[in-house]
PDB file of N, CA and C in Angstrom:
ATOM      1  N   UNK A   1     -86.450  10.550 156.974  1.00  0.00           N
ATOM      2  CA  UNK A   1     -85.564  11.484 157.652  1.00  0.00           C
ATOM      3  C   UNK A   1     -84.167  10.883 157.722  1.00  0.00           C
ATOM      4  N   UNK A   2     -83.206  11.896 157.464  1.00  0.00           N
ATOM      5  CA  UNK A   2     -82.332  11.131 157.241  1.00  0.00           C
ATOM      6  C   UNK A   2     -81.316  11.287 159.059  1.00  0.00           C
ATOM      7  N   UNK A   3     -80.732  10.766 159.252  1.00  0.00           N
ATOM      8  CA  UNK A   3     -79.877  10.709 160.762  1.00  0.00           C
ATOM      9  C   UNK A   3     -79.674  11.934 161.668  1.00  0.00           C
ATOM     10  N   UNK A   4     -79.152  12.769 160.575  1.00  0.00           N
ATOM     11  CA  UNK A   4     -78.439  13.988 161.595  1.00  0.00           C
ATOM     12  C   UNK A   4     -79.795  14.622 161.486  1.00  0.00           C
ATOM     13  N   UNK A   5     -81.148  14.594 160.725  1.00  0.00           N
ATOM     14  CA  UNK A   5     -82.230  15.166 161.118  1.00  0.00           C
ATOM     15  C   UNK A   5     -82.813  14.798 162.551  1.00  0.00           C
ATOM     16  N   UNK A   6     -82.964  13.451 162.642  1.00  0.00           N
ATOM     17  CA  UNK A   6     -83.673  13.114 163.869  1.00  0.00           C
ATOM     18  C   UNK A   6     -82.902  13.127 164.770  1.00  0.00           C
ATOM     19  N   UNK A   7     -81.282  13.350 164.781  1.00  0.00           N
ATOM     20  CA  UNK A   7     -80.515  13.323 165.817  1.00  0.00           C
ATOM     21  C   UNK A   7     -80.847  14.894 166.634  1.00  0.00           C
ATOM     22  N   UNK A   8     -80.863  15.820 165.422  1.00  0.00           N
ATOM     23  CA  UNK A   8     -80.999  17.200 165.748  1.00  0.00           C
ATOM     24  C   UNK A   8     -82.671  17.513 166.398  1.00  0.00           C
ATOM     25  N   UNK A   9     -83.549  16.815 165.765  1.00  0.00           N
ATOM     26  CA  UNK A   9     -84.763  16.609 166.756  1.00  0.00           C
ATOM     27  C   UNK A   9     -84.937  16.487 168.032  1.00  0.00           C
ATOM     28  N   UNK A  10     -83.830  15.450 168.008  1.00  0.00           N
ATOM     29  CA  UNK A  10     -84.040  15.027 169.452  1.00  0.00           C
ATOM     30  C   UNK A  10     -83.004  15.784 170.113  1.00  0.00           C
ATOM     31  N   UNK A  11     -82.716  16.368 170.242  1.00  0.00           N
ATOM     32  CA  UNK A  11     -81.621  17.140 170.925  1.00  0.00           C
ATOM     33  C   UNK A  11     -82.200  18.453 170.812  1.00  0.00           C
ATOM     34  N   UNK A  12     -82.852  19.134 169.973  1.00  0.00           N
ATOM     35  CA  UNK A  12     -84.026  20.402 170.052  1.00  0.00           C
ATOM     36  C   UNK A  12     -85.025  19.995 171.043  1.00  0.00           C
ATOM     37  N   UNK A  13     -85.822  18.828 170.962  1.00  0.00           N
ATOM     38  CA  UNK A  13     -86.746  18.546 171.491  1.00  0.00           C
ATOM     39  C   UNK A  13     -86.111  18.656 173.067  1.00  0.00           C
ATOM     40  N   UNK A  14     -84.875  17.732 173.240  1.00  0.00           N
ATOM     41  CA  UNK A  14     -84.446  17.749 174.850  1.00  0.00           C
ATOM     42  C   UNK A  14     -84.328  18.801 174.951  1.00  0.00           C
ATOM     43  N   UNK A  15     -83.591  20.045 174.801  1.00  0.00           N
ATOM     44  CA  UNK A  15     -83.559  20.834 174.796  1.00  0.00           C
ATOM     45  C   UNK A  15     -84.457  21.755 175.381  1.00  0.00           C
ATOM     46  N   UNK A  16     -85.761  21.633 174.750  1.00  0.00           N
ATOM     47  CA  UNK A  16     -86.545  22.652 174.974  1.00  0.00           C
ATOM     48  C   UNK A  16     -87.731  21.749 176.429  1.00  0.00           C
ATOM     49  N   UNK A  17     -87.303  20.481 176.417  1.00  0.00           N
ATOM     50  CA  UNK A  17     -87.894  19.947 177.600  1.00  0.00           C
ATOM     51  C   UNK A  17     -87.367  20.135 178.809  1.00  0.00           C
ATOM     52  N   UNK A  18     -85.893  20.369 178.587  1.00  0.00           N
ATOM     53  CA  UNK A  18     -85.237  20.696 179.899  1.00  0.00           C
ATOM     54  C   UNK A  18     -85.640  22.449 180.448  1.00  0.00           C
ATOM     55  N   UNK A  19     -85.696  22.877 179.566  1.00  0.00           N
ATOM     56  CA  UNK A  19     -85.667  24.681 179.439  1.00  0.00           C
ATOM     57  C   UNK A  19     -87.357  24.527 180.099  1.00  0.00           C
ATOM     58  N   UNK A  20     -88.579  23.825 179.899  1.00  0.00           N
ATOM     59  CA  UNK A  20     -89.386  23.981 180.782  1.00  0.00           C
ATOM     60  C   UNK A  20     -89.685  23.517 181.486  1.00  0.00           C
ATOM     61  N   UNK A  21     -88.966  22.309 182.031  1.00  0.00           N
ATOM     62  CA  UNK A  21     -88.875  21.772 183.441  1.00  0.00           C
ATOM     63  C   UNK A  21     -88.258  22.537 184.193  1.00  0.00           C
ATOM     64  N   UNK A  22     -86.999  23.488 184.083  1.00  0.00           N
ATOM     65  CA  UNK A  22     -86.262  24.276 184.778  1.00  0.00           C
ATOM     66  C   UNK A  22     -87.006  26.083 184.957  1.00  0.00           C
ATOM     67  N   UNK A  23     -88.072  26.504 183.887  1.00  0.00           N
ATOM     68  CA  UNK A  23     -88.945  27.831 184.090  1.00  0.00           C
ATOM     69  C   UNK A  23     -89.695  27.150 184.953  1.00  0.00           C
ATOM     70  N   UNK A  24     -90.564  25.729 184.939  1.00  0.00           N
ATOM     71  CA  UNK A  24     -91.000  25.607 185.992  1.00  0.00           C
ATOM     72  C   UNK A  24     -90.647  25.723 187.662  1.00  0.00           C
ATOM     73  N   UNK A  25     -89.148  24.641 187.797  1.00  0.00           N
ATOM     74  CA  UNK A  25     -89.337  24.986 188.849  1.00  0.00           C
ATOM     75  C   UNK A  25     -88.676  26.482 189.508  1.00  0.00           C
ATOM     76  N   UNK A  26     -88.309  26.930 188.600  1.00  0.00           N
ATOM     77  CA  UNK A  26     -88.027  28.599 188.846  1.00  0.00           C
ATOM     78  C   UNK A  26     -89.348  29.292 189.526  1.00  0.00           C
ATOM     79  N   UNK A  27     -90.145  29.262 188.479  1.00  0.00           N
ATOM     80  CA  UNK A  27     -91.152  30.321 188.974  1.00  0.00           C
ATOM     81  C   UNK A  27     -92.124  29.614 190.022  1.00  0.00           C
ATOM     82  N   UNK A  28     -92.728  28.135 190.577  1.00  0.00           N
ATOM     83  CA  UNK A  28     -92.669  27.203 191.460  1.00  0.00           C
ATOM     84  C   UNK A  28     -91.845  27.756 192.434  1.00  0.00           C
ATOM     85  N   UNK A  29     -90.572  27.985 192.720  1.00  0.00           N
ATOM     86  CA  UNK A  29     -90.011  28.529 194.127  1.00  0.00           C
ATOM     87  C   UNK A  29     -89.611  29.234 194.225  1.00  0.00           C
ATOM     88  N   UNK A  30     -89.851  30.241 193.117  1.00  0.00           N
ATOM     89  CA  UNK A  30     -90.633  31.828 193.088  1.00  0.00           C
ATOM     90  C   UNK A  30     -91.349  32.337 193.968  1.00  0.00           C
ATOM     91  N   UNK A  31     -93.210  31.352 193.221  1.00  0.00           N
ATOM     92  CA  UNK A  31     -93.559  31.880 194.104  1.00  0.00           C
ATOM     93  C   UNK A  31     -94.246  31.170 195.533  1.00  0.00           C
ATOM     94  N   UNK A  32     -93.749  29.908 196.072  1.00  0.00           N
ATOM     95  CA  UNK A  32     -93.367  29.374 197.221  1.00  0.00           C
ATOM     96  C   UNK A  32     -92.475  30.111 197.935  1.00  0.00           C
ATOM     97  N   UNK A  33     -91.929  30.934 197.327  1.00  0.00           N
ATOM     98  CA  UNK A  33     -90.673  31.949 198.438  1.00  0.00           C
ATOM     99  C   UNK A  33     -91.595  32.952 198.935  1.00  0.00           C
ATOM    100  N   UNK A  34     -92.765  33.333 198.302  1.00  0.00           N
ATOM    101  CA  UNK A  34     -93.409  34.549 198.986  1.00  0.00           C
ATOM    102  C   UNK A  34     -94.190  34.089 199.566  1.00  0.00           C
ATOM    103  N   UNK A  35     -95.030  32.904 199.104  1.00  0.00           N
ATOM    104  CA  UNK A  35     -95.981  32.370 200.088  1.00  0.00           C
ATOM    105  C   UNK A  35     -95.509  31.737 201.339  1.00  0.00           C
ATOM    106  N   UNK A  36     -94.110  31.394 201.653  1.00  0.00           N
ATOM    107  CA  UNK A  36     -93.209  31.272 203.019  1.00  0.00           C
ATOM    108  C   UNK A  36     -93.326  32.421 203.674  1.00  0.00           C
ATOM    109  N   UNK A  37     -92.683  33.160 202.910  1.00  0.00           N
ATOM    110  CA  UNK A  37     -92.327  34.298 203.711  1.00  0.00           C
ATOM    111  C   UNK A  37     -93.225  35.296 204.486  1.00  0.00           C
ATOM    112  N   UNK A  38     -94.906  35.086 203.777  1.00  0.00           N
ATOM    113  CA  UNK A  38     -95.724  35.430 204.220  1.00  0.00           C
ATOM    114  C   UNK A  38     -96.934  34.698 205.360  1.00  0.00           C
ATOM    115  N   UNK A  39     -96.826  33.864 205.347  1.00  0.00           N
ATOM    116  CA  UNK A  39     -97.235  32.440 206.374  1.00  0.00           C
ATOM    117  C   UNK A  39     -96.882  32.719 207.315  1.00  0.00           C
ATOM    118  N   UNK A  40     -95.103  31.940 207.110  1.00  0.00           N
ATOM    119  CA  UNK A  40     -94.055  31.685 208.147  1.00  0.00           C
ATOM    120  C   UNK A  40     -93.229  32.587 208.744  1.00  0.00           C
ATOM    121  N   UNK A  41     -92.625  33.510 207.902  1.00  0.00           N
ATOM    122  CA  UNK A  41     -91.645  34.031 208.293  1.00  0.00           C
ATOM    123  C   UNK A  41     -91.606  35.601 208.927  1.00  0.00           C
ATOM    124  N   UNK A  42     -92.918  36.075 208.382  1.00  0.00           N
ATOM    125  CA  UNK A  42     -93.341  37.561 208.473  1.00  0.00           C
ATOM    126  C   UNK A  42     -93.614  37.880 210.116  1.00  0.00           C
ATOM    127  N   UNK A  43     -92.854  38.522 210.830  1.00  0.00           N
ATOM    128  CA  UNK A  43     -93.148  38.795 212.224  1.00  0.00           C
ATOM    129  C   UNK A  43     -94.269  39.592 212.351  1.00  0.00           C
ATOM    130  N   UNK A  44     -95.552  39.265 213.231  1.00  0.00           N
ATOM    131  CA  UNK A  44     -96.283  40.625 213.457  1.00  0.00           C
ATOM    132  C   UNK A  44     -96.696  40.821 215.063  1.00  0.00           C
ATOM    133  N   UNK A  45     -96.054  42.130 214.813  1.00  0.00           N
ATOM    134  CA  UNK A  45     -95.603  43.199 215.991  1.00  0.00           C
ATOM    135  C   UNK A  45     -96.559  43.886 216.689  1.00  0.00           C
ATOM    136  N   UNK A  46     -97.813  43.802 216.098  1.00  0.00           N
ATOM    137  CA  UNK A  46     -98.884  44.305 216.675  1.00  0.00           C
ATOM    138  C   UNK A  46     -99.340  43.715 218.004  1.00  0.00           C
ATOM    139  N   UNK A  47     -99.775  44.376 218.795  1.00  0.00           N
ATOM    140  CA  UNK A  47    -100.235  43.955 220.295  1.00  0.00           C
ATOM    141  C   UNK A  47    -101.582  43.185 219.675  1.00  0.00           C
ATOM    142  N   UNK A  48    -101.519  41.869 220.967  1.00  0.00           N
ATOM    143  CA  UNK A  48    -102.516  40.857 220.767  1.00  0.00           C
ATOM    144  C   UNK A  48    -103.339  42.193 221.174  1.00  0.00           C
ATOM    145  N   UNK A  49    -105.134  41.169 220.755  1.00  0.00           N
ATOM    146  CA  UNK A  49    -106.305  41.704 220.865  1.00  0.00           C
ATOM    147  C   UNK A  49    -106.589  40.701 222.461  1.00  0.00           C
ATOM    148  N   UNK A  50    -107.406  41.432 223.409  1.00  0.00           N
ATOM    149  CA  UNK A  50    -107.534  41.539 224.681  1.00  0.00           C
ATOM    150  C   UNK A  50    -108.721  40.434 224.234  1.00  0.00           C
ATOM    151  N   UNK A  51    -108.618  39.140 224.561  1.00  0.00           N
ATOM    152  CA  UNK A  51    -109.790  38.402 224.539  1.00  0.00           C
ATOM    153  C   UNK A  51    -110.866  38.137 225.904  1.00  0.00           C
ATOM    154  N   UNK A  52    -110.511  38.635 226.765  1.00  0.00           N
ATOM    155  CA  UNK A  52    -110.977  38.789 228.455  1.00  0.00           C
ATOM    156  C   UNK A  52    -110.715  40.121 228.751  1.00  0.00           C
ATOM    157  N   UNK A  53    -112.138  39.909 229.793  1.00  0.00           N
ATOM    158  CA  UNK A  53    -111.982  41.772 230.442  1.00  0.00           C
ATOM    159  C   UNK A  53    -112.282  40.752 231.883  1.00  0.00           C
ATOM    160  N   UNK A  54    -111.974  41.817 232.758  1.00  0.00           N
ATOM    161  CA  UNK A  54    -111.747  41.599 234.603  1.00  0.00           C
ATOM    162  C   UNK A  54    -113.549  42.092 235.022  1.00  0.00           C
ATOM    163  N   UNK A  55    -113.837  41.387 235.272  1.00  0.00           N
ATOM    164  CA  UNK A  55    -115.139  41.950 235.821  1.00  0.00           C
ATOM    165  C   UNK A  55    -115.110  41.652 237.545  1.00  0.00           C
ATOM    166  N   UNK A  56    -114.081  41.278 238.073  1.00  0.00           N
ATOM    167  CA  UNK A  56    -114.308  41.830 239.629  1.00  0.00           C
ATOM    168  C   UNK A  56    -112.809  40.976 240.258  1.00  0.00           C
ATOM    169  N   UNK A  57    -112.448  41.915 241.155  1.00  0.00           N
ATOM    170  CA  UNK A  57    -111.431  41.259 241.876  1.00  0.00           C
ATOM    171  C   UNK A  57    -111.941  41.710 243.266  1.00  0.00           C
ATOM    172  N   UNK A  58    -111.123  40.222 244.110  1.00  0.00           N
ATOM    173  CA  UNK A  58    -112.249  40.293 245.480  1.00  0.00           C
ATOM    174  C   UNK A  58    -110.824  39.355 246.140  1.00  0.00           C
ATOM    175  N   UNK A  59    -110.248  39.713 247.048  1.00  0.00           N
ATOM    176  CA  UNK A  59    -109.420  39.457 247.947  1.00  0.00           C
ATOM    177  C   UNK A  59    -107.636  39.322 247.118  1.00  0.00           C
ATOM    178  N   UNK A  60    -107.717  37.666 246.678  1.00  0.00           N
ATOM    179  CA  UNK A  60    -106.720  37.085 245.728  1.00  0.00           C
ATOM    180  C   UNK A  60    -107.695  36.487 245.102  1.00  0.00           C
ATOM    181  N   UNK A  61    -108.845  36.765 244.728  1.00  0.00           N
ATOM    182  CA  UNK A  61    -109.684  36.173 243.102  1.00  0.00           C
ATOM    183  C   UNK A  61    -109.510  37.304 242.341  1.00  0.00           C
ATOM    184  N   UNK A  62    -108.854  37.106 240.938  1.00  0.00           N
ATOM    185  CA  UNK A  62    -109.884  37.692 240.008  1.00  0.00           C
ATOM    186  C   UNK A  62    -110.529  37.237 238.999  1.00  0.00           C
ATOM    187  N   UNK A  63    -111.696  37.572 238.515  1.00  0.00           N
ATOM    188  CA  UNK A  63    -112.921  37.156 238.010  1.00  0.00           C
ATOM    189  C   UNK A  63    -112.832  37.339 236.646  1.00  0.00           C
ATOM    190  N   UNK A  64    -112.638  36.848 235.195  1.00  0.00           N
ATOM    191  CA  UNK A  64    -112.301  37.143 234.137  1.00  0.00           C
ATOM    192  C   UNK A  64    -113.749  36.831 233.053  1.00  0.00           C
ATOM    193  N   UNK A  65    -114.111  37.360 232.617  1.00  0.00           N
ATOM    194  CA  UNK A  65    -115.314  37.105 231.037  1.00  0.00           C
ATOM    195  C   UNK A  65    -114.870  36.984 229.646  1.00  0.00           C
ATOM    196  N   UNK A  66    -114.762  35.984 229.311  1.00  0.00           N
ATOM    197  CA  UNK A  66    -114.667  35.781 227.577  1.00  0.00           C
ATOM    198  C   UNK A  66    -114.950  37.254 226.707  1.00  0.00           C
ATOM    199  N   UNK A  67    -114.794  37.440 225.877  1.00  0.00           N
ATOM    200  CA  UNK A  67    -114.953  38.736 224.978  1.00  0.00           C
ATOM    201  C   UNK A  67    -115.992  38.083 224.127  1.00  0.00           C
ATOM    202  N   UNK A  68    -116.930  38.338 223.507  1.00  0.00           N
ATOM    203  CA  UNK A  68    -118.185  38.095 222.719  1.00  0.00           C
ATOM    204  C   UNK A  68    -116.740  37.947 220.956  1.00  0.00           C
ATOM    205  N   UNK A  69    -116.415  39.062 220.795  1.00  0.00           N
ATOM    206  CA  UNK A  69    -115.312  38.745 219.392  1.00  0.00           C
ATOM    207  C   UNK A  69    -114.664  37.811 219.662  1.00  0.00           C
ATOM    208  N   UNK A  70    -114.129  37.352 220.893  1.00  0.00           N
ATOM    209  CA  UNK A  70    -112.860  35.783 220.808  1.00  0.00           C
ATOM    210  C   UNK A  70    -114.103  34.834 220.899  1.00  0.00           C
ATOM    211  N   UNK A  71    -115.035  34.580 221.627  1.00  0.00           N
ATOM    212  CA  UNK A  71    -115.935  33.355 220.532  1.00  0.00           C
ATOM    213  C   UNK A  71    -116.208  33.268 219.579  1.00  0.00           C
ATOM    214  N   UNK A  72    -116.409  34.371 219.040  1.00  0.00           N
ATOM    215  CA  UNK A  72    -116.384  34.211 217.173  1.00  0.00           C
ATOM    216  C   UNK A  72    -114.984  33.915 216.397  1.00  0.00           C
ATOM    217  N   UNK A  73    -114.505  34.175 217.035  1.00  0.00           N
ATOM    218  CA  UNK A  73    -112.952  33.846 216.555  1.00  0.00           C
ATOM    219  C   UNK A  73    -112.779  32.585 216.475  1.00  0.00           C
ATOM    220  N   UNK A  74    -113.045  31.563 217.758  1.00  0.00           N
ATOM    221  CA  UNK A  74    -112.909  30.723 217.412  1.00  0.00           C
ATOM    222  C   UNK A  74    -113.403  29.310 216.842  1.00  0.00           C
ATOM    223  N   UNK A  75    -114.752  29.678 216.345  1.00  0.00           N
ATOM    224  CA  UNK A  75    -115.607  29.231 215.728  1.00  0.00           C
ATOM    225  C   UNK A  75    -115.198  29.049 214.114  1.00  0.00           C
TER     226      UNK A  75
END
């Protein structure tokens, strides 16, 4: 091979090594931007689920019971 061949090799070759180190980390914090945004960042507005019900109030006590679904929950 003569010079300006392998010079041009290697400069194709960098070339095309840089071009997929850089699609990588493109599409990498791509799609790390949605998996943030869906984790972390996404507000939800929905009213909590009632994990206790009142089963008796008696002067200044009141008497509260676990919900049978919030122990499974947190199991």
């Amino acid at each position: 091979m003569t010079g300006i061949l392998k010079r041009k090799l290697v400069r194709y070759t960098g070339m095309a090594v840089v071009l997929v180190v850089l699609l990588v980390l493109l599409g990498g914090g791509w799609y790390f931007s949605s998996v943030l945004e869906e984790d972390g960042l996404r507000i939800d507005n929905d009213p909590p689920e009632p994990k206790v019900s009142v089963v008796g109030v008696d002067g200044g006590t009141i008497t509260l019971r676990q919900l049978i679904q919030a122990e499974e929950e947190e199991h």
